[in-house]
N, C-alpha and C. Protein backbone atom coordinates (compact mmCIF):
# COMPACT_ATOMS: atom_id res chain seq x y z
N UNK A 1 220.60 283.86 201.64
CA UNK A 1 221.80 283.45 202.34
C UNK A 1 221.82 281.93 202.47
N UNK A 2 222.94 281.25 202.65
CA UNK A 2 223.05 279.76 202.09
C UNK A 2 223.72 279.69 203.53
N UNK A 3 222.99 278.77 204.50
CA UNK A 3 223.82 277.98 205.46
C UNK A 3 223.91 277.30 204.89
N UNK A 4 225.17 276.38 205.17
CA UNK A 4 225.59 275.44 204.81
C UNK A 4 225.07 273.93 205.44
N UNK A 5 224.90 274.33 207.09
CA UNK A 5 224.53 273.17 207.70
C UNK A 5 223.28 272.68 207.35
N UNK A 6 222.54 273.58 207.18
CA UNK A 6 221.03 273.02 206.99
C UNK A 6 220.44 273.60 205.55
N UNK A 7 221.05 273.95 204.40
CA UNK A 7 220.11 273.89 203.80
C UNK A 7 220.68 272.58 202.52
N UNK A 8 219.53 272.39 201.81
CA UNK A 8 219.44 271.19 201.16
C UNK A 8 219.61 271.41 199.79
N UNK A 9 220.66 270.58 199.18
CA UNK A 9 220.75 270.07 197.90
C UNK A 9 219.51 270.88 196.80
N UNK A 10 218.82 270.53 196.70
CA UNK A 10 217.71 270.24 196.23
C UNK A 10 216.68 271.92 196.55
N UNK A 11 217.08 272.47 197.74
CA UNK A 11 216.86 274.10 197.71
C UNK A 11 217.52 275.51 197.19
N UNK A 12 218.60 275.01 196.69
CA UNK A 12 219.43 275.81 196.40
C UNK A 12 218.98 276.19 195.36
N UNK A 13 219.10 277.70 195.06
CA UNK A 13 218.51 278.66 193.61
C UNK A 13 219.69 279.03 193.22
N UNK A 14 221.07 279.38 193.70
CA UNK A 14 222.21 280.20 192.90
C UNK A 14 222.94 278.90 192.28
N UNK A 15 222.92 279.90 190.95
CA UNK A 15 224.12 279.55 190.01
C UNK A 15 225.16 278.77 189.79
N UNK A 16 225.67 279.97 190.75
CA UNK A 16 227.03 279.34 190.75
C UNK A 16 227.64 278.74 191.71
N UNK A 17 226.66 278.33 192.80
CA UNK A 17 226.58 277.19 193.58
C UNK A 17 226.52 275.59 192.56
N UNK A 18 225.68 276.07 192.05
CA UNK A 18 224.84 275.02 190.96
C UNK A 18 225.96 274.49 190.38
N UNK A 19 227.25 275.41 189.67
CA UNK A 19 228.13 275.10 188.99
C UNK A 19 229.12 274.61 189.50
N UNK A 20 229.23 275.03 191.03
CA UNK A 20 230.05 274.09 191.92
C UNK A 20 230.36 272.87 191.81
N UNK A 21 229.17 272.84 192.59
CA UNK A 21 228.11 271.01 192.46
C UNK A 21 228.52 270.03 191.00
N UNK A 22 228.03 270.72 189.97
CA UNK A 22 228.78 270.29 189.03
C UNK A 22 229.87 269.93 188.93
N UNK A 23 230.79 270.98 188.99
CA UNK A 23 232.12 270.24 188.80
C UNK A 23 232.71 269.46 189.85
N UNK A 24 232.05 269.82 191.57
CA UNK A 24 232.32 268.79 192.39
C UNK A 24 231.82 267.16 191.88
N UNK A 25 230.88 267.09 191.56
CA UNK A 25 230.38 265.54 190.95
C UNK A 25 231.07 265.09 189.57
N UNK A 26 232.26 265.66 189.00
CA UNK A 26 232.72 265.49 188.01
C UNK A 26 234.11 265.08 188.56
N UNK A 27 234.51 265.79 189.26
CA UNK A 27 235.73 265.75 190.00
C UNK A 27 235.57 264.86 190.97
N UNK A 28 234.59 264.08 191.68
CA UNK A 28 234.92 263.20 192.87
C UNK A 28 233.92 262.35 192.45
N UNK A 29 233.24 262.43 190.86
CA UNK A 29 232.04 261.18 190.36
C UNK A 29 231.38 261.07 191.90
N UNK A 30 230.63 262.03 192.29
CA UNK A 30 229.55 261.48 192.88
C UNK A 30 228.50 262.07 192.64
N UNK A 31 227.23 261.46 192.16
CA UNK A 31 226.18 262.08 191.65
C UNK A 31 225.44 262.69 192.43
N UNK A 32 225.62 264.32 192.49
CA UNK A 32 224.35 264.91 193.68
C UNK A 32 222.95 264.60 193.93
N UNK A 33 222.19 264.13 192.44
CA UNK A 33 221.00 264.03 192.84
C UNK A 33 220.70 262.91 193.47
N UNK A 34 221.72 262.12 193.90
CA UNK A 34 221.37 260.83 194.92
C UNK A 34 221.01 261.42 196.27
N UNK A 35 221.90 262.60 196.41
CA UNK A 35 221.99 263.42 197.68
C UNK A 35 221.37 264.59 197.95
N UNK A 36 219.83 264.53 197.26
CA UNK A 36 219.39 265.80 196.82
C UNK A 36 218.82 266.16 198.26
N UNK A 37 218.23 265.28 199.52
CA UNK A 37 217.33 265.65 200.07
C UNK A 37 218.86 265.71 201.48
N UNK A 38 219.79 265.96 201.21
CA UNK A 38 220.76 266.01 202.43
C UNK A 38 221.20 267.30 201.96
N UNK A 39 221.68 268.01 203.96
CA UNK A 39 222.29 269.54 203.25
C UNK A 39 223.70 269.44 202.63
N UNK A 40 223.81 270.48 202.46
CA UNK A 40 225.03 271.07 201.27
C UNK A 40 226.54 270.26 202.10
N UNK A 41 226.36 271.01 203.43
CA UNK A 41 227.47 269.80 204.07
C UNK A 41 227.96 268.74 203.67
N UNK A 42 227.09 267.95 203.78
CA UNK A 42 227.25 266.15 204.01
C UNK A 42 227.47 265.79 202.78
N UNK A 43 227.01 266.82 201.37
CA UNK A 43 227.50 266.54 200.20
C UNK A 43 228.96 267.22 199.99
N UNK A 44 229.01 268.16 200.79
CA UNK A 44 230.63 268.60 200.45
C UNK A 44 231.49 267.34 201.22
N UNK A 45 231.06 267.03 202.34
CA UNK A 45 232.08 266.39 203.13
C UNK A 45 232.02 264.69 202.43
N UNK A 46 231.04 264.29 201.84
CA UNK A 46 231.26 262.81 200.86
C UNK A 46 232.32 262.81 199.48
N UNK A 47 231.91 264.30 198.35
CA UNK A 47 233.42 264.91 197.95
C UNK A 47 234.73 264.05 198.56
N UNK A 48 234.65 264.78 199.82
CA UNK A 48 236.00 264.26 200.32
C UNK A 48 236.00 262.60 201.04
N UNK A 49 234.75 262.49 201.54
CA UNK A 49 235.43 260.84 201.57
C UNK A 49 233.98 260.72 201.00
N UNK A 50 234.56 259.58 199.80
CA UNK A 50 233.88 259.13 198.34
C UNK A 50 233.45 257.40 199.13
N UNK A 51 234.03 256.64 199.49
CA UNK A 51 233.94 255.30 199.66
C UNK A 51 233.08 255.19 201.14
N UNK A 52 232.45 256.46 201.62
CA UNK A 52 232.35 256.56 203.33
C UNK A 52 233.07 256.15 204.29
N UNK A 53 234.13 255.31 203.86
CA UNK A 53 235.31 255.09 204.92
C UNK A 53 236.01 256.06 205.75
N UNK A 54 235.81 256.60 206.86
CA UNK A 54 236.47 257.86 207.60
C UNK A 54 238.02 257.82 207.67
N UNK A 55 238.11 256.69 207.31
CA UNK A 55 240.08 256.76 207.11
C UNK A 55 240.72 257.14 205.98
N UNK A 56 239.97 257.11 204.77
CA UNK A 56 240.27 257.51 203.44
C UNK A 56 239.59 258.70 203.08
N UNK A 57 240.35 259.70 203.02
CA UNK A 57 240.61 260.72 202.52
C UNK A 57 240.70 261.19 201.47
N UNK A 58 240.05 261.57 200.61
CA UNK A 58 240.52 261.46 199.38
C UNK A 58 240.45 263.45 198.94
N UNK A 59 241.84 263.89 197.97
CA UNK A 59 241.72 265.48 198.19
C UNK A 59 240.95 265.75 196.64
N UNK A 60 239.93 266.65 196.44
CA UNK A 60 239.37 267.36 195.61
C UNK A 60 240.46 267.76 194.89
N UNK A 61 240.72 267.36 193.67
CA UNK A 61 241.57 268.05 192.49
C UNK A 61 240.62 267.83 191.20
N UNK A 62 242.05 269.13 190.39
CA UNK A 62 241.13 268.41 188.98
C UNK A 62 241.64 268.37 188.13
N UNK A 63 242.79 267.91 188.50
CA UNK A 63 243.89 267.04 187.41
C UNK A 63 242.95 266.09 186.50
N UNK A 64 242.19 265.36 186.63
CA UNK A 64 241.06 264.68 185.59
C UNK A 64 239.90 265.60 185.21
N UNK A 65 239.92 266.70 185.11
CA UNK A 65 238.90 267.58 184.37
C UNK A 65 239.50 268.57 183.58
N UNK A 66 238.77 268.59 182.19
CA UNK A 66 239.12 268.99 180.89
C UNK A 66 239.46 270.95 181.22
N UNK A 67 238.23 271.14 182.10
CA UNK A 67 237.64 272.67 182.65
C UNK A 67 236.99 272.46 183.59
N UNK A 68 237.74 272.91 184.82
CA UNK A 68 236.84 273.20 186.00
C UNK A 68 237.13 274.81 186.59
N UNK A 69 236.23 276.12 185.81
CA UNK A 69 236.81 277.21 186.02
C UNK A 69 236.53 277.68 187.38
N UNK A 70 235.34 276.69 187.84
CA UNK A 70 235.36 277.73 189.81
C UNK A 70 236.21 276.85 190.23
N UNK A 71 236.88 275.53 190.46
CA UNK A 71 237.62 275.05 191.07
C UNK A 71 239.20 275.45 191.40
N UNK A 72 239.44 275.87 190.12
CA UNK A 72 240.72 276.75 189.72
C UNK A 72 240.71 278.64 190.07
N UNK A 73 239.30 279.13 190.28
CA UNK A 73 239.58 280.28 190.77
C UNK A 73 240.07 280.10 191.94
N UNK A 74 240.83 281.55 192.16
CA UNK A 74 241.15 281.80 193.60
C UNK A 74 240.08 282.61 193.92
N UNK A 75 240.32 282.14 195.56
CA UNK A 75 239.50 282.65 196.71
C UNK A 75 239.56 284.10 196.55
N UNK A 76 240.31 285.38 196.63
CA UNK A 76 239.98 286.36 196.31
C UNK A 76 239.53 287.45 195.13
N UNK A 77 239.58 286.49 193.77
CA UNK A 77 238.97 287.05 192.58
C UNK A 77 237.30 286.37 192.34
N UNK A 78 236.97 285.49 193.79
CA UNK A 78 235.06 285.41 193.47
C UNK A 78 234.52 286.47 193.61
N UNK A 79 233.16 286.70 192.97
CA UNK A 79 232.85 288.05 192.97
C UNK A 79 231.58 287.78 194.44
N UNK A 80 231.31 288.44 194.64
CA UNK A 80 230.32 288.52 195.88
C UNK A 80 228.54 288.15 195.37
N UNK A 81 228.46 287.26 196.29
CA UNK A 81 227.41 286.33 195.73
C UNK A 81 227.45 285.45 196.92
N UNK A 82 226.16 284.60 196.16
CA UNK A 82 226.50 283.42 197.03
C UNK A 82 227.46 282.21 197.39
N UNK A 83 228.29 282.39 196.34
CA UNK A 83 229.10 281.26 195.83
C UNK A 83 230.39 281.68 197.65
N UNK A 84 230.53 282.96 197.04
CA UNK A 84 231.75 284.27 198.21
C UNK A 84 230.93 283.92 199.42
N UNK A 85 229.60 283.61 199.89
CA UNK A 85 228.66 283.68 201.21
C UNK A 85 229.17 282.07 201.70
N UNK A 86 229.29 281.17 200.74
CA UNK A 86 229.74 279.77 201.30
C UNK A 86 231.01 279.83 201.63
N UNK A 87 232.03 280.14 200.92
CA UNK A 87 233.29 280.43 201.35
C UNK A 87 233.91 280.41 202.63
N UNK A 88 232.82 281.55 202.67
CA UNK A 88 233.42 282.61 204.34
C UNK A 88 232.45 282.20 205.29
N UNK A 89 231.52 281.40 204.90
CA UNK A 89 231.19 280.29 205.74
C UNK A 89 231.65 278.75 206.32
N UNK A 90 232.46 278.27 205.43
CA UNK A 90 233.57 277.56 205.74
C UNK A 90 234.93 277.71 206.26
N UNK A 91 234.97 279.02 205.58
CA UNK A 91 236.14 279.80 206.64
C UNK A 91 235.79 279.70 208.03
N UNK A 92 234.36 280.25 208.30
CA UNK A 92 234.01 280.36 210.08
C UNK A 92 233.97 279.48 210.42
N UNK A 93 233.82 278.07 209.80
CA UNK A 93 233.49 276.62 210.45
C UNK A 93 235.16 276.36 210.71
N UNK A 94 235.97 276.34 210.14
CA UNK A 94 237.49 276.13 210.06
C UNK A 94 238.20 277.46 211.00
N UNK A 95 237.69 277.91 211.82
CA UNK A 95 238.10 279.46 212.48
C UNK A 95 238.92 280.12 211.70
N UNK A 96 239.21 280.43 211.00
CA UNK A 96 239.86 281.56 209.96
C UNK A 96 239.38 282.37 209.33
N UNK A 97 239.91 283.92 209.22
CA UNK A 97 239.23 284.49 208.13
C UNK A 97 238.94 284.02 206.35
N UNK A 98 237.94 284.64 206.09
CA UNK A 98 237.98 283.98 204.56
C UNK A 98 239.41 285.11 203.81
N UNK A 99 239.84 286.24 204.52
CA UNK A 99 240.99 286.85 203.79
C UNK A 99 242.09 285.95 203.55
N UNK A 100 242.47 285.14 205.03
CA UNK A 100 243.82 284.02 205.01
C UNK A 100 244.04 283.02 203.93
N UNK A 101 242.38 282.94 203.01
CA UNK A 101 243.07 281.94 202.02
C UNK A 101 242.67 282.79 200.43
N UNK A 102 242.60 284.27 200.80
CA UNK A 102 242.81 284.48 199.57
C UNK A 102 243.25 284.07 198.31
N UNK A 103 244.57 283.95 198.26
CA UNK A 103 245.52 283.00 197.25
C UNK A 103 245.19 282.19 197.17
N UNK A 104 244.45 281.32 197.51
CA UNK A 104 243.94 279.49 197.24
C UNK A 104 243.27 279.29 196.63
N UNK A 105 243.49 278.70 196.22
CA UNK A 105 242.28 277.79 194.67
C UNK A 105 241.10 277.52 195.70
N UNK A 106 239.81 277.37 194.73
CA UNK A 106 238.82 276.46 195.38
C UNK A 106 238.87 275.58 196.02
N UNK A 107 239.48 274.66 195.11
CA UNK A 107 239.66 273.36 195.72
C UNK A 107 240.64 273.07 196.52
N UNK A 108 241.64 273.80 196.80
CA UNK A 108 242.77 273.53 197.72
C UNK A 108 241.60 274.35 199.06
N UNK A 109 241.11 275.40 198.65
CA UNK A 109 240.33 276.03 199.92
C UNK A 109 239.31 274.64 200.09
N UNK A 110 238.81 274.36 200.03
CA UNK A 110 237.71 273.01 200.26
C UNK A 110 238.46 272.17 200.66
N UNK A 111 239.42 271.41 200.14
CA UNK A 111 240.62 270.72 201.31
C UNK A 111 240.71 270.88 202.58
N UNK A 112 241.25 272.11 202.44
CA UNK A 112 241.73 272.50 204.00
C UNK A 112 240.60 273.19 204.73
N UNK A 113 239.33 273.72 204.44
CA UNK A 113 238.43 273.94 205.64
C UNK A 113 237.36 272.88 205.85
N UNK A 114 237.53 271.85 205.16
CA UNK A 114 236.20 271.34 205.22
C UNK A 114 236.83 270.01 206.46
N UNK A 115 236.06 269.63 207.04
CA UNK A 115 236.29 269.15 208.30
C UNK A 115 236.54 267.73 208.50
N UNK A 116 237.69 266.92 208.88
CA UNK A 116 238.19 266.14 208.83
C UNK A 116 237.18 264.86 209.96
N UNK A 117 236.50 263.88 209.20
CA UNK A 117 235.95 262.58 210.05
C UNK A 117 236.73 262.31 210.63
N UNK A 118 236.17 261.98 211.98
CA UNK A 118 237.47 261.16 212.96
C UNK A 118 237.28 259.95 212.92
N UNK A 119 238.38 259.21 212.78
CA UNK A 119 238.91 258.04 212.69
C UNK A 119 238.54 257.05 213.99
N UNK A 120 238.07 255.89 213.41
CA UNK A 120 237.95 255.04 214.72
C UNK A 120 238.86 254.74 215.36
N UNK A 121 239.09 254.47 216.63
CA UNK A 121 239.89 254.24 217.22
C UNK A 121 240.25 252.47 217.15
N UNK A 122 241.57 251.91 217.64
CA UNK A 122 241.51 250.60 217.37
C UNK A 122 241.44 249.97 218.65
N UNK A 123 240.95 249.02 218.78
CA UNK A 123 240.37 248.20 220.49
C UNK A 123 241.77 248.14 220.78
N UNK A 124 241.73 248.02 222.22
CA UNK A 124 243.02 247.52 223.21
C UNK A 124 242.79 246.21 222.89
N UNK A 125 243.97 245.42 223.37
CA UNK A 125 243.93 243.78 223.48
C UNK A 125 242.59 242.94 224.20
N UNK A 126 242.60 243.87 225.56
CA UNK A 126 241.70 243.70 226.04
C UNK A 126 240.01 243.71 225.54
N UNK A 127 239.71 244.91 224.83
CA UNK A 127 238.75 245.06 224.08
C UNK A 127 238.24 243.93 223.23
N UNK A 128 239.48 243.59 222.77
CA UNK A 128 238.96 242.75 221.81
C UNK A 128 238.47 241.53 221.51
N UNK A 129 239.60 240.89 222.95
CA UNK A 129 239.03 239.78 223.39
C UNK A 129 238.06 239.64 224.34
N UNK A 130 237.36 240.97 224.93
CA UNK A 130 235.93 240.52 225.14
C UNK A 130 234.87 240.63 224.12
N UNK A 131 235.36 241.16 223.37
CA UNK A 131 234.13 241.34 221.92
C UNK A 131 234.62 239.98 221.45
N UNK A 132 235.76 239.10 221.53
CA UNK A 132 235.86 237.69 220.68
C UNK A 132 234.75 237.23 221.53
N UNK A 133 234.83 236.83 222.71
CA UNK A 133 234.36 236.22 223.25
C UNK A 133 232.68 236.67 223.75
N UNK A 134 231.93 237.77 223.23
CA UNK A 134 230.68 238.52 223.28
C UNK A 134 229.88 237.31 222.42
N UNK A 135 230.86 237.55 220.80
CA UNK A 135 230.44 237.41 219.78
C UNK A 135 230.67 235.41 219.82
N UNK A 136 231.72 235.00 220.70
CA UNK A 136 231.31 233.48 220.83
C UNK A 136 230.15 232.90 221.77
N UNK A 137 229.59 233.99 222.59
CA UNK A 137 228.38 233.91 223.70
C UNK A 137 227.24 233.89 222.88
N UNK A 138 227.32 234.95 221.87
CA UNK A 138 225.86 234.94 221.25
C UNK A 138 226.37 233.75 219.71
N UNK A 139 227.09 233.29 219.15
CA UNK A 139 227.05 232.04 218.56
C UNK A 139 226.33 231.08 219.38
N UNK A 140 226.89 230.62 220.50
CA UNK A 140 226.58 229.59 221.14
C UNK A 140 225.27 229.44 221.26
N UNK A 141 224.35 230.58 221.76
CA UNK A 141 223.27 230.62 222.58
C UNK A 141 222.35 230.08 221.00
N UNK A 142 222.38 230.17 219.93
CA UNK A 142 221.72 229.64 218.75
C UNK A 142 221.56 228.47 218.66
């Protein structure tokens, strides 16, 4: 069984996990084995933001891939495996059944359950001009 939160890159034995991965690093160029010793998570959720910027978003397609055949399956023709055990494990992280996105592509399903970084917030006026003025306290003191 494959949690998602904790198990690692680099532990994974199925397949067609394996083939995932693949075409996820083809489709969002990011090379997994940089990310071998982080869990499966933090590599799905970089997928989606590629630059680590939490404001940029970027959606999993694969309009630039020749063949990506698990990306393009739908959610209810995977066969039961492990590939079907991650699924409906992202389903539970996203509260939904894994039935509700039957009809959905992979990758539109990976879109929409995988969990959105929150955005920094931007300083008040106030904020900011005590951080101007933090950051002219510790100039000075040099």
């Amino acid at each position: 069984m494959i949690e998602i939160r904790f198990t690692r890159l680099d532990q994974l034995s199925s397949g067609d996990v394996h083939a995932l991965i693949s075409e996820l690093e083809q489709a969002c160029g990011i090379r997994a084995a940089d990310f071998a010793s982080l869990p499966l998570m933090n590599f799905l959720t970089l997928c989606l933001y590629p630059s680590g910027d939490t404001s940029k978003r970027v959606s999993i397609s694969t309009a630039c891939l020749v063949m990506a055949p698990l990306l393009d399956t739908t959610i209810g023709k995977l066969p039961n495996g492990d590939l079907r055990t991650l699924c409906s494990e992202l389903s539970i992280a996203s509260d939904r059944a894994l039935e509700f996105y039957s009809g959905s592509k992979l990758a539109a399903f990976l879109n929409k359950t995988l969990p959105k970084l929150a955005k920094p917030k931007k300083l008040t006026a106030g904020q900011s001009r005590r951080e101007r003025i933090a950051l002219l306290r510790r100039a000075n003191r040099r």
